[in-house]
Protein backbone atom coordinates (compact mmCIF):
# COMPACT_ATOMS: atom_id res chain seq x y z
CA UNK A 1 -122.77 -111.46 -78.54
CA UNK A 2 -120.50 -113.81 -76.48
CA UNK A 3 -118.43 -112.35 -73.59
CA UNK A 4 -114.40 -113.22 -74.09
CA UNK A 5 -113.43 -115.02 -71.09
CA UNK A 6 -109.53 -114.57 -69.78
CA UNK A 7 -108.50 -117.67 -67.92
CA UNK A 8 -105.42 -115.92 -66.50
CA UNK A 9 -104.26 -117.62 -63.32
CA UNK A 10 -101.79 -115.42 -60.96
CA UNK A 11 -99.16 -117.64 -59.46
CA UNK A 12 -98.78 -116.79 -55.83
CA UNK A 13 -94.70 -116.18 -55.14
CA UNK A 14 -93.04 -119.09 -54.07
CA UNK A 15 -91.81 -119.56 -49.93
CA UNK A 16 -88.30 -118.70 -51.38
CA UNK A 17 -89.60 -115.31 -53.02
CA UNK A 18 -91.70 -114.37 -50.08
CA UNK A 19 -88.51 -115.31 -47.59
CA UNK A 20 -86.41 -112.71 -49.06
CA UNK A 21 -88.93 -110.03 -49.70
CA UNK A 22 -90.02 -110.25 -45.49
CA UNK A 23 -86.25 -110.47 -45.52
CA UNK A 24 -85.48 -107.46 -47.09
CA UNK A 25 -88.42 -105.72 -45.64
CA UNK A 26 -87.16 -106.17 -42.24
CA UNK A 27 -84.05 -105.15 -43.48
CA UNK A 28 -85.15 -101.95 -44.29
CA UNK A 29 -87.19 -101.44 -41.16
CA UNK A 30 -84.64 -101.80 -39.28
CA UNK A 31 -82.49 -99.37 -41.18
CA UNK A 32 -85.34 -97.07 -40.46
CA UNK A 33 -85.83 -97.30 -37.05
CA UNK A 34 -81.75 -96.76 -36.33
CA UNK A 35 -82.28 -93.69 -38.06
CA UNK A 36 -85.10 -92.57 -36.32
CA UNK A 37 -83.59 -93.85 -32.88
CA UNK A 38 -80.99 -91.50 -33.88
CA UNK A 39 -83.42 -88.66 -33.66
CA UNK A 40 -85.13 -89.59 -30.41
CA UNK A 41 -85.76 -86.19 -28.61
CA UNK A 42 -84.04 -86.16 -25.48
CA UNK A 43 -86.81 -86.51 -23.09
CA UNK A 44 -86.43 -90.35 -24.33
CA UNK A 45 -83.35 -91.27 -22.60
CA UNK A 46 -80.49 -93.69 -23.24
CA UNK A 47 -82.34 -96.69 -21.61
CA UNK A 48 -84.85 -96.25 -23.82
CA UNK A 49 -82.56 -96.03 -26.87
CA UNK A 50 -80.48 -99.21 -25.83
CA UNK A 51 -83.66 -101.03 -24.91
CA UNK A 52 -85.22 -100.03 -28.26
CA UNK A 53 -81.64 -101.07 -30.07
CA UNK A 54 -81.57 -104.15 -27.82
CA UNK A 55 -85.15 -105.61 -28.90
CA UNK A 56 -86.29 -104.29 -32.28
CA UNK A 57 -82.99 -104.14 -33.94
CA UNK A 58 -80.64 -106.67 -32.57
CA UNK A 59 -83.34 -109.34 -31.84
CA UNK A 60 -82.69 -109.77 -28.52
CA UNK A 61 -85.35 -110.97 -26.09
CA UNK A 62 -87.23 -108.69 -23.96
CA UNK A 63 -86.08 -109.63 -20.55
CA UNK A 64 -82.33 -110.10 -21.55
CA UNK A 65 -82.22 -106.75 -22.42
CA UNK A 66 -84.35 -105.63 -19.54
CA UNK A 67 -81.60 -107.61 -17.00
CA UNK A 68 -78.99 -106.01 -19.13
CA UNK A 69 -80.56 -102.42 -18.56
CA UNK A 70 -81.25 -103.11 -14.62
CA UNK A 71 -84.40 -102.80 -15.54
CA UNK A 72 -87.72 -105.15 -14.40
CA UNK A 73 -89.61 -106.95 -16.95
CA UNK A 74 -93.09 -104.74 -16.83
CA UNK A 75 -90.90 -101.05 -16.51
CA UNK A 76 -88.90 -102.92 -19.82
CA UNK A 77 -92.43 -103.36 -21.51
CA UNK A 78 -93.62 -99.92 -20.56
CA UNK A 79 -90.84 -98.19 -21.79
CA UNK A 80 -90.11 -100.36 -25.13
CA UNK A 81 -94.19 -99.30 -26.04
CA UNK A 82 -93.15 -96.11 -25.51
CA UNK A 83 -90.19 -95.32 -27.45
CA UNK A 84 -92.55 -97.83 -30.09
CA UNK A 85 -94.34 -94.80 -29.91
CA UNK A 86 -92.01 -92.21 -30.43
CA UNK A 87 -90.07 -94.20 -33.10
CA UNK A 88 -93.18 -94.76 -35.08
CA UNK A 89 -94.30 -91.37 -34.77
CA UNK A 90 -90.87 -90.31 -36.52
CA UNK A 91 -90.91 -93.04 -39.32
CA UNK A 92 -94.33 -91.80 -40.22
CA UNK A 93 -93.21 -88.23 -40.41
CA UNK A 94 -90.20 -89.10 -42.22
CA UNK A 95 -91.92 -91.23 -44.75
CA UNK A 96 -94.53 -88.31 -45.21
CA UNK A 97 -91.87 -85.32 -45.66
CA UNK A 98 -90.28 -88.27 -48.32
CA UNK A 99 -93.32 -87.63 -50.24
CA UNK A 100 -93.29 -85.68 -53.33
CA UNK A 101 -95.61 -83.44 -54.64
CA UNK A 102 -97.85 -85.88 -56.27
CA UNK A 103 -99.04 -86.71 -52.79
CA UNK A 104 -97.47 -89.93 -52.24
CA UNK A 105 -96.05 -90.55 -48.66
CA UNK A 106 -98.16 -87.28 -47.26
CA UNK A 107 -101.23 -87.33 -44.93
């Protein structure tokens, strides 16, 4: 008996496609982490919240913001992967309590 052979090709998205879905995904990341900057507890700080705001959702570079805070570049690097920390800690719980009951979105 012969085997039926599917010659289906998948057509990768084109630049334009993949532009405004990294677009729009960065959109929405960044929507995300206001929110959860928002909910930073207070042990945080607002240097840490305007550094955070400065670099990960207003694009600016590291040591502009750090000269903006008064702060130096390696206490501007410590404290951004910190409040990384915190900020991804509360995405990832707010993304699991989003989950419903058919487990999606929980640990």
């Amino acid at each position: 008996m012969a085997t039926m052979q599917h010659n289906r090709q998948v057509t990768p998205p084109t630049g334009r496609v993949m532009r405004g879905f990294e677009r729009d995904c960065r959109c929405l990341m960044r929507a995300h982490s206001r929110a959860c900057l928002a909910m930073l507890p207070d042990h945080c700080g607002p240097k840490a919240r305007d550094l955070f705001r400065m670099v990960e959702i207003e694009g600016r570079p590291l040591a502009q913001a750090a000269g903006t805070l008064g702060l130096s570049p390696d206490a501007a690097r410590e404290l951004l992967a910190e409040t990384r920390r915190e900020v991804a800690a509360l995405l990832a719980a707010s993304l699991g309590a989003a989950g419903g009951s058919d487990g999606v979105g929980t640990g």
